[in-house]
PDB file of N, CA and C in Angstrom:
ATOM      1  N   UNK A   1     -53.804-127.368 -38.940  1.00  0.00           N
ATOM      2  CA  UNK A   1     -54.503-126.166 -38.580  1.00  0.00           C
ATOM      3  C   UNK A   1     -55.992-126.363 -38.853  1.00  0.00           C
ATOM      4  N   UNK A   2     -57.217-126.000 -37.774  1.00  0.00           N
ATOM      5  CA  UNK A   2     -57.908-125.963 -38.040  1.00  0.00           C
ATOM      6  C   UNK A   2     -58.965-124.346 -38.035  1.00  0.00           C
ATOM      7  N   UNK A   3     -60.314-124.507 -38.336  1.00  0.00           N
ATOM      8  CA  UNK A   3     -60.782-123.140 -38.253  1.00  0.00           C
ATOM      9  C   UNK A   3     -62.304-123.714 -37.684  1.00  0.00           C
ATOM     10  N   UNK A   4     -62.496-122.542 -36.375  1.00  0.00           N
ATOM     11  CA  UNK A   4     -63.495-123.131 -35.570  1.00  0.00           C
ATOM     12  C   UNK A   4     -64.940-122.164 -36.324  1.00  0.00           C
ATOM     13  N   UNK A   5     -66.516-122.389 -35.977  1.00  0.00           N
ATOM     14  CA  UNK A   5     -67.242-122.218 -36.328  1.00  0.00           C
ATOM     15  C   UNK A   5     -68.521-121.385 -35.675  1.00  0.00           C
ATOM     16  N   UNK A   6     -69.359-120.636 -36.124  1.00  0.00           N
ATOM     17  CA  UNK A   6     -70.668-120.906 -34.988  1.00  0.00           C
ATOM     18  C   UNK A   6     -70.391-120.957 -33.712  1.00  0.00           C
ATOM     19  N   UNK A   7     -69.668-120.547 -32.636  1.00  0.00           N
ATOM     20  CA  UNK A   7     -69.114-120.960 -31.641  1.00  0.00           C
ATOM     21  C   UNK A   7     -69.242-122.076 -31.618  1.00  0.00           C
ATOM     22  N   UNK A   8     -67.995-122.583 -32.290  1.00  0.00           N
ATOM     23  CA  UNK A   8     -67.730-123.907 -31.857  1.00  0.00           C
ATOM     24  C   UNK A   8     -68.279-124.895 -32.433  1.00  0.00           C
ATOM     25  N   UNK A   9     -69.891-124.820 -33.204  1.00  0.00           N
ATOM     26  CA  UNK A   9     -70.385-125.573 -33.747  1.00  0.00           C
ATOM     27  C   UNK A   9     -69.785-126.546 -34.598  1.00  0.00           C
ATOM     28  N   UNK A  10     -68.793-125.719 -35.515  1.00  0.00           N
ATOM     29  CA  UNK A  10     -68.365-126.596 -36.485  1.00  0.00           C
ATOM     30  C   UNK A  10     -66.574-126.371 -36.597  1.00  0.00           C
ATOM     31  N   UNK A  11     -66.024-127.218 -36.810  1.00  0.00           N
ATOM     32  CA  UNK A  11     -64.771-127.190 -37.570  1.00  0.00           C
ATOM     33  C   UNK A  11     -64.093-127.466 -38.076  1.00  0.00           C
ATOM     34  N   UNK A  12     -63.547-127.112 -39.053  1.00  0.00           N
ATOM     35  CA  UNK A  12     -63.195-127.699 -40.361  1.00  0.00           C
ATOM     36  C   UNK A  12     -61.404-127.326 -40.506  1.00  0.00           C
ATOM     37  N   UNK A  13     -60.846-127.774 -41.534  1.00  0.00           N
ATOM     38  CA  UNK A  13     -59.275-128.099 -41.506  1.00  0.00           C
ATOM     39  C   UNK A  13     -59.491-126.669 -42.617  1.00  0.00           C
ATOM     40  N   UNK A  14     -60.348-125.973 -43.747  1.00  0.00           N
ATOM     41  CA  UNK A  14     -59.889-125.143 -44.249  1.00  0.00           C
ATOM     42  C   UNK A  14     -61.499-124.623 -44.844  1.00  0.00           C
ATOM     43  N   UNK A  15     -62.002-123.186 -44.818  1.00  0.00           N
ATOM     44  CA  UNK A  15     -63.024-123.394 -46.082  1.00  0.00           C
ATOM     45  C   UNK A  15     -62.231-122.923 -47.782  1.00  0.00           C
ATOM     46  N   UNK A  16     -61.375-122.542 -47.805  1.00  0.00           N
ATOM     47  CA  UNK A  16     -60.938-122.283 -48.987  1.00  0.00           C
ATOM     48  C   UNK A  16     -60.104-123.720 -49.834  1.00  0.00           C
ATOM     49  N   UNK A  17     -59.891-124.791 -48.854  1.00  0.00           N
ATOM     50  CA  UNK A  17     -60.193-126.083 -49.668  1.00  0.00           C
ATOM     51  C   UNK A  17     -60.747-127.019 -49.101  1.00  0.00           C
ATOM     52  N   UNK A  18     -61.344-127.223 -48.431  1.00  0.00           N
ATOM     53  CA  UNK A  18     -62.026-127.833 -47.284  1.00  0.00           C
ATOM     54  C   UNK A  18     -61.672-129.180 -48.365  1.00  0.00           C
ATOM     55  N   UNK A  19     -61.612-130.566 -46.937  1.00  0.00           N
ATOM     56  CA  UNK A  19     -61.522-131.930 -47.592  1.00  0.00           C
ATOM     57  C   UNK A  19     -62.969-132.586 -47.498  1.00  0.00           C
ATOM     58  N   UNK A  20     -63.044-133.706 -48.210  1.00  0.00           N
ATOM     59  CA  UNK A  20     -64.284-134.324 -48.380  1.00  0.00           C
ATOM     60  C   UNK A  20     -65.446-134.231 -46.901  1.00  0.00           C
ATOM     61  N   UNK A  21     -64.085-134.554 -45.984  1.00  0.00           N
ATOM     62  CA  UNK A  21     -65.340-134.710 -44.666  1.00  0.00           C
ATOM     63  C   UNK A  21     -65.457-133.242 -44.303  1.00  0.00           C
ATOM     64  N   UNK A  22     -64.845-132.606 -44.649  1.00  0.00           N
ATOM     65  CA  UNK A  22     -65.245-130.724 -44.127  1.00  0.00           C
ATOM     66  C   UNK A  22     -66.819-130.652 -44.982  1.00  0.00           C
ATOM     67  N   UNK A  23     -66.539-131.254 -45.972  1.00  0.00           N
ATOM     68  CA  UNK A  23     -68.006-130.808 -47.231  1.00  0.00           C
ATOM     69  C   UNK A  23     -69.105-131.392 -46.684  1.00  0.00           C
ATOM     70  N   UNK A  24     -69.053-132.669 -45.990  1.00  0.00           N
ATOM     71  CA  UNK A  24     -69.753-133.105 -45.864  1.00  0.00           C
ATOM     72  C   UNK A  24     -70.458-132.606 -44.028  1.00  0.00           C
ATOM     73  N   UNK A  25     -69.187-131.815 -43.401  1.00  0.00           N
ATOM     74  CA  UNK A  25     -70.117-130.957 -42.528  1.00  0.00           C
ATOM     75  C   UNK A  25     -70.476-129.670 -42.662  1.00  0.00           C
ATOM     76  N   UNK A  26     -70.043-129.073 -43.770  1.00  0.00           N
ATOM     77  CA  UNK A  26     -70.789-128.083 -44.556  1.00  0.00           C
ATOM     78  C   UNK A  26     -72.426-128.299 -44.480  1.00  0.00           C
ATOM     79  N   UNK A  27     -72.224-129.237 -46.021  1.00  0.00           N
ATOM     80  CA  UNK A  27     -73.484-129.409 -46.211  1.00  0.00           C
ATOM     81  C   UNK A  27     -74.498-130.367 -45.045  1.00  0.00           C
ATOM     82  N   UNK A  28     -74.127-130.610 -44.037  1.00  0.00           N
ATOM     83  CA  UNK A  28     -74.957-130.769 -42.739  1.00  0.00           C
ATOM     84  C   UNK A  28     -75.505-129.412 -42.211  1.00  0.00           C
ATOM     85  N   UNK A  29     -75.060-128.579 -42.398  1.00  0.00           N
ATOM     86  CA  UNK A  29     -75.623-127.441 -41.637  1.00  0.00           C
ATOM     87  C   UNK A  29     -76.883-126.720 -42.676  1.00  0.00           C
ATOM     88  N   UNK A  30     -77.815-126.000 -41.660  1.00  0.00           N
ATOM     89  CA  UNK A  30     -78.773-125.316 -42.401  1.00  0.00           C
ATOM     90  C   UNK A  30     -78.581-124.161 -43.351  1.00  0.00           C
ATOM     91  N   UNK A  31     -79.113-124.065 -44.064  1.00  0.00           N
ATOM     92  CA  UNK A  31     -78.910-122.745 -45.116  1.00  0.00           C
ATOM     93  C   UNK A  31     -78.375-121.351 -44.317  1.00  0.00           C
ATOM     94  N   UNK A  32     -79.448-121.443 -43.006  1.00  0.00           N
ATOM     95  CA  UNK A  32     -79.088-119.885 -42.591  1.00  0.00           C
ATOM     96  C   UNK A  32     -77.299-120.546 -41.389  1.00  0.00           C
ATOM     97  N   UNK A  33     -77.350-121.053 -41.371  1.00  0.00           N
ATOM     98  CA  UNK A  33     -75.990-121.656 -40.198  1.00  0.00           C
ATOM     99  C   UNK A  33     -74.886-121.593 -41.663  1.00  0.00           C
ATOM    100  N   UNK A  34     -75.014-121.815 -42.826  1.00  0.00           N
ATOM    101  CA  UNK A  34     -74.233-121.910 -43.503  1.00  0.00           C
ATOM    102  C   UNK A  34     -73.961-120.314 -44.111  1.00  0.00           C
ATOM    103  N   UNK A  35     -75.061-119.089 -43.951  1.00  0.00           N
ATOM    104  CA  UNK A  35     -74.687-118.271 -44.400  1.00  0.00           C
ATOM    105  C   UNK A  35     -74.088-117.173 -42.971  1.00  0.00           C
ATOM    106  N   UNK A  36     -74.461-117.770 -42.116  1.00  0.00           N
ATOM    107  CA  UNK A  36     -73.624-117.078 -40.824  1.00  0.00           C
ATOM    108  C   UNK A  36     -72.507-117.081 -40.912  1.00  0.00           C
ATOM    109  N   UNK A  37     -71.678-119.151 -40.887  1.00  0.00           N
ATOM    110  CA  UNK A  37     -70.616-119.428 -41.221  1.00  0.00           C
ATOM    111  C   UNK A  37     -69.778-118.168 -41.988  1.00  0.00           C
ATOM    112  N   UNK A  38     -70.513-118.447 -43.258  1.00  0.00           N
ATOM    113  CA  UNK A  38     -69.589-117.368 -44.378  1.00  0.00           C
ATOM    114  C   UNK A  38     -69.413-115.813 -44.049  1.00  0.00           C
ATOM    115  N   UNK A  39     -70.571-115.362 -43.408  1.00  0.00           N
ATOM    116  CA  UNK A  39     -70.500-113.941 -42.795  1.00  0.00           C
ATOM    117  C   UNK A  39     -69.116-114.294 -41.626  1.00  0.00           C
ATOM    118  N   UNK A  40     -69.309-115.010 -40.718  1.00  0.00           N
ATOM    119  CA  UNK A  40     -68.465-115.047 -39.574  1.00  0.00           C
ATOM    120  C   UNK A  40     -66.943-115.128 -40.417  1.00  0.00           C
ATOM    121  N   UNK A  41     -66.733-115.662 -41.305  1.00  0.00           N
ATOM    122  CA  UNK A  41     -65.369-115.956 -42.388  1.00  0.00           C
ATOM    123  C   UNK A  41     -65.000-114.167 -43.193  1.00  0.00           C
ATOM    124  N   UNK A  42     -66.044-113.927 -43.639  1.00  0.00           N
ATOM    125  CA  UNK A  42     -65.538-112.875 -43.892  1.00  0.00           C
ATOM    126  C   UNK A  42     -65.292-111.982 -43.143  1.00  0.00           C
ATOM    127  N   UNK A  43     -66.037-111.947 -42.188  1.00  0.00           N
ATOM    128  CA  UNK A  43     -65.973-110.597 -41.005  1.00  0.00           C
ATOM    129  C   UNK A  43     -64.590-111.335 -40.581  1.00  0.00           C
ATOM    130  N   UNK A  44     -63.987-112.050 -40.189  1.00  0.00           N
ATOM    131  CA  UNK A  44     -62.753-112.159 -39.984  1.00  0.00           C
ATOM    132  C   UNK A  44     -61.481-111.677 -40.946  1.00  0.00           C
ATOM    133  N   UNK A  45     -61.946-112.058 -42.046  1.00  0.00           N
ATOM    134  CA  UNK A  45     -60.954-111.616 -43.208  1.00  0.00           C
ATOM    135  C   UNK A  45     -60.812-110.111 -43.502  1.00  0.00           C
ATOM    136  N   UNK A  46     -61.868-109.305 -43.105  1.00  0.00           N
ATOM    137  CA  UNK A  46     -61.698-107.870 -42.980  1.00  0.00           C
ATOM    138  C   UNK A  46     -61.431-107.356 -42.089  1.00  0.00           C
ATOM    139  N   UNK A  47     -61.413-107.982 -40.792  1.00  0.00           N
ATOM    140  CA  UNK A  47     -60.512-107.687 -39.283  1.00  0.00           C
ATOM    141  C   UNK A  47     -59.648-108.329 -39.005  1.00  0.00           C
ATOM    142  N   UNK A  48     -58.670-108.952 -40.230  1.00  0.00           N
ATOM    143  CA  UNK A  48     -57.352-109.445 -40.338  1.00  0.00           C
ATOM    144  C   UNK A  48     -56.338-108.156 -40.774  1.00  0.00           C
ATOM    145  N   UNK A  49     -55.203-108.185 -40.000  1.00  0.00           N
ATOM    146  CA  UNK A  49     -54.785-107.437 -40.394  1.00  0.00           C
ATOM    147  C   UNK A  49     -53.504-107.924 -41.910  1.00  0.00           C
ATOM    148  N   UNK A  50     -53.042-106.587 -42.428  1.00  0.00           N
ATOM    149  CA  UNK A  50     -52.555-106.741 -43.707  1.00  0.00           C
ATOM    150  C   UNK A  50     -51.264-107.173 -43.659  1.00  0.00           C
ATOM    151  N   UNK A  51     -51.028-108.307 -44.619  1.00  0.00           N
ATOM    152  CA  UNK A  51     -50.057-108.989 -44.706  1.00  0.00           C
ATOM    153  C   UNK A  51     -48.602-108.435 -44.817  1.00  0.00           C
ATOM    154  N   UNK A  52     -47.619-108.269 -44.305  1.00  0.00           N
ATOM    155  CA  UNK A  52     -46.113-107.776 -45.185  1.00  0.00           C
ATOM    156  C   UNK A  52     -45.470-108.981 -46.117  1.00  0.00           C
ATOM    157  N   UNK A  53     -45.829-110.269 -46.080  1.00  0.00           N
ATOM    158  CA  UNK A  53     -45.604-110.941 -46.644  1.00  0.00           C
ATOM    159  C   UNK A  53     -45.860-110.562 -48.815  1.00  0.00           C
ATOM    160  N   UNK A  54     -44.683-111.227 -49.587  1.00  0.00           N
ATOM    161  CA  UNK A  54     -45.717-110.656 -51.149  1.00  0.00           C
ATOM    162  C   UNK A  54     -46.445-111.733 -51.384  1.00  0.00           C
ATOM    163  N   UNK A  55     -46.715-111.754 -52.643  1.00  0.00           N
ATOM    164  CA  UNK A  55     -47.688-113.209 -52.791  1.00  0.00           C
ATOM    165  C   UNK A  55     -46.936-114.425 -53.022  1.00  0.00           C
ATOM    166  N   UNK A  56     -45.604-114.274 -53.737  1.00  0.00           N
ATOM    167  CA  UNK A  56     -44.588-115.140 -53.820  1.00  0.00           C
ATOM    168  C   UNK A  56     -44.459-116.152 -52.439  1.00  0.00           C
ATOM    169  N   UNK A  57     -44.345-115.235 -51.223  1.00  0.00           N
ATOM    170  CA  UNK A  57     -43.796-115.954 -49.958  1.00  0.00           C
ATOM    171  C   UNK A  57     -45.246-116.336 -49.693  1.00  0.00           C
ATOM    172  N   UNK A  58     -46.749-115.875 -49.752  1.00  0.00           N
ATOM    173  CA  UNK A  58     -47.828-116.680 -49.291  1.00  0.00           C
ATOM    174  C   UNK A  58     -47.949-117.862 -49.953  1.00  0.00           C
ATOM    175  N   UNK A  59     -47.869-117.707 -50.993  1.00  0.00           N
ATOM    176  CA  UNK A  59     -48.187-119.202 -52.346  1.00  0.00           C
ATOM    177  C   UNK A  59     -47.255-120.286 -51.338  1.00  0.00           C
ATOM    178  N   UNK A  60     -45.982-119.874 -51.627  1.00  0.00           N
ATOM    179  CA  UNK A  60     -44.834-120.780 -50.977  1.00  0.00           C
ATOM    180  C   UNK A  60     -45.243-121.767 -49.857  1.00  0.00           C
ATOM    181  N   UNK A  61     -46.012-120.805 -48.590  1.00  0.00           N
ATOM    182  CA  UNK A  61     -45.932-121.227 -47.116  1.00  0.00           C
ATOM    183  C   UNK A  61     -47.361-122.117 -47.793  1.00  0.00           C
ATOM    184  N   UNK A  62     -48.355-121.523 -48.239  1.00  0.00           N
ATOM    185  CA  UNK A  62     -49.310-122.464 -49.091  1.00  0.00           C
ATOM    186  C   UNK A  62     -49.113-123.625 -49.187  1.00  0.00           C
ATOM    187  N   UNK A  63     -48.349-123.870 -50.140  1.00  0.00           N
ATOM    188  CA  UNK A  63     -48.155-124.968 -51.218  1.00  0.00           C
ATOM    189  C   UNK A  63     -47.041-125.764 -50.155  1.00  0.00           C
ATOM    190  N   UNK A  64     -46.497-125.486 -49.081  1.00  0.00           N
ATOM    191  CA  UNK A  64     -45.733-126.046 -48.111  1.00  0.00           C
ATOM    192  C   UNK A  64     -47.196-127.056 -46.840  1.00  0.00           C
ATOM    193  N   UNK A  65     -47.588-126.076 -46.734  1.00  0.00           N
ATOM    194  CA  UNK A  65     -48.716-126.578 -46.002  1.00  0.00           C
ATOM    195  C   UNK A  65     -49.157-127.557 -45.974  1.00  0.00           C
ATOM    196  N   UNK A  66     -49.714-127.260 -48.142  1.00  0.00           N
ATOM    197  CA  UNK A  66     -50.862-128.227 -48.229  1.00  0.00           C
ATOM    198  C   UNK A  66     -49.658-129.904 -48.661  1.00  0.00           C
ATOM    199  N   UNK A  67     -48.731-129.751 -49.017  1.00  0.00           N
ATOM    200  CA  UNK A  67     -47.691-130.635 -49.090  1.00  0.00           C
ATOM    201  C   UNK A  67     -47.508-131.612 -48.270  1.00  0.00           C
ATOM    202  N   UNK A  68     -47.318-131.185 -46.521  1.00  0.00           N
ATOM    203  CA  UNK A  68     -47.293-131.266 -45.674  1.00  0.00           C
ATOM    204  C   UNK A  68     -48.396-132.488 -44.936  1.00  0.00           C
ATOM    205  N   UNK A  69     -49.631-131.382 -45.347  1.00  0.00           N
ATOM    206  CA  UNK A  69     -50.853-132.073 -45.584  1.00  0.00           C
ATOM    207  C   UNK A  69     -51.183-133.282 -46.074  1.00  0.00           C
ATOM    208  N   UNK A  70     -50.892-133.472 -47.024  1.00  0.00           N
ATOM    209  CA  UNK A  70     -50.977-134.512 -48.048  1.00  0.00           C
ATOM    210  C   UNK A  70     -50.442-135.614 -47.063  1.00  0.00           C
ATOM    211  N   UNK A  71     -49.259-135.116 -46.919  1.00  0.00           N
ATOM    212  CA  UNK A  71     -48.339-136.415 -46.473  1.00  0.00           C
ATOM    213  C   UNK A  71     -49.215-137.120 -45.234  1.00  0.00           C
ATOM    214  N   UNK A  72     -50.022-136.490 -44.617  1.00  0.00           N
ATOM    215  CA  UNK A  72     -50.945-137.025 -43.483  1.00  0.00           C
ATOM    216  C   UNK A  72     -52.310-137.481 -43.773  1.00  0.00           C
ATOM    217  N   UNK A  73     -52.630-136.834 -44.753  1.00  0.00           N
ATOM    218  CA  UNK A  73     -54.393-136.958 -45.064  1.00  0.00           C
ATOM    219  C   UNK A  73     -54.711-137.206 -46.705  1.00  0.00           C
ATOM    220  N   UNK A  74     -55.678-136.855 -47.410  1.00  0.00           N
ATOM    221  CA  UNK A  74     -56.239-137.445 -48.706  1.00  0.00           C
ATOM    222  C   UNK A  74     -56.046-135.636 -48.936  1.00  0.00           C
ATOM    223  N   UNK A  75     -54.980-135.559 -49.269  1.00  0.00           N
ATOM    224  CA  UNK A  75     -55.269-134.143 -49.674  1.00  0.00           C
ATOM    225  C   UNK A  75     -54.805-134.036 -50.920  1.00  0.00           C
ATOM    226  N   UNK A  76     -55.358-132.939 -52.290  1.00  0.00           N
ATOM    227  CA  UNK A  76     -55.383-132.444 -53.414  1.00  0.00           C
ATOM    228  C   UNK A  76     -53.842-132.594 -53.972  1.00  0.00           C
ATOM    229  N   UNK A  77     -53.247-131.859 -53.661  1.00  0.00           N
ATOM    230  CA  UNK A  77     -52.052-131.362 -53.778  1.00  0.00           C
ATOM    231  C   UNK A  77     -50.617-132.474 -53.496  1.00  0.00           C
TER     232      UNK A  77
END
């Protein structure tokens, strides 16, 4: 899964753990492109609608993900 940017400018596999090369197109972008980014992230997260899921079943699909993940890429987890 990825998450697109800036129209399109940028995209990255996560910002809430972004991997080394996400950071490193982070920090390519300008201060004000980087605080759009984060506006454009949140304005999404408040025109998301609300989960029925509890936190038990989010952690789960989480920690499945990033598992998942791993098994393909340099990931944390």
């Amino acid at each position: 899964m990825t998450e697109t940017y800036l129209d399109g400018k940028i995209t990255v596999t996560s910002l809430a753990a972004p991997t080394a090369e996400d950071i490193k197109k982070l920090q390519a972008l300008s201060e004000e492109d980087r605080l759009a980014l984060l506006n454009e992230a949140l304005e999404r997260g408040r025109n998301s609608p609300v989960s029925d899921k509890t936190i038990d079943e989010i952690w789960d699909s989480a920690l499945l993900k990033a598992k998942a993940k791993k098994e393909k890429s340099q990931y944390a987890l």
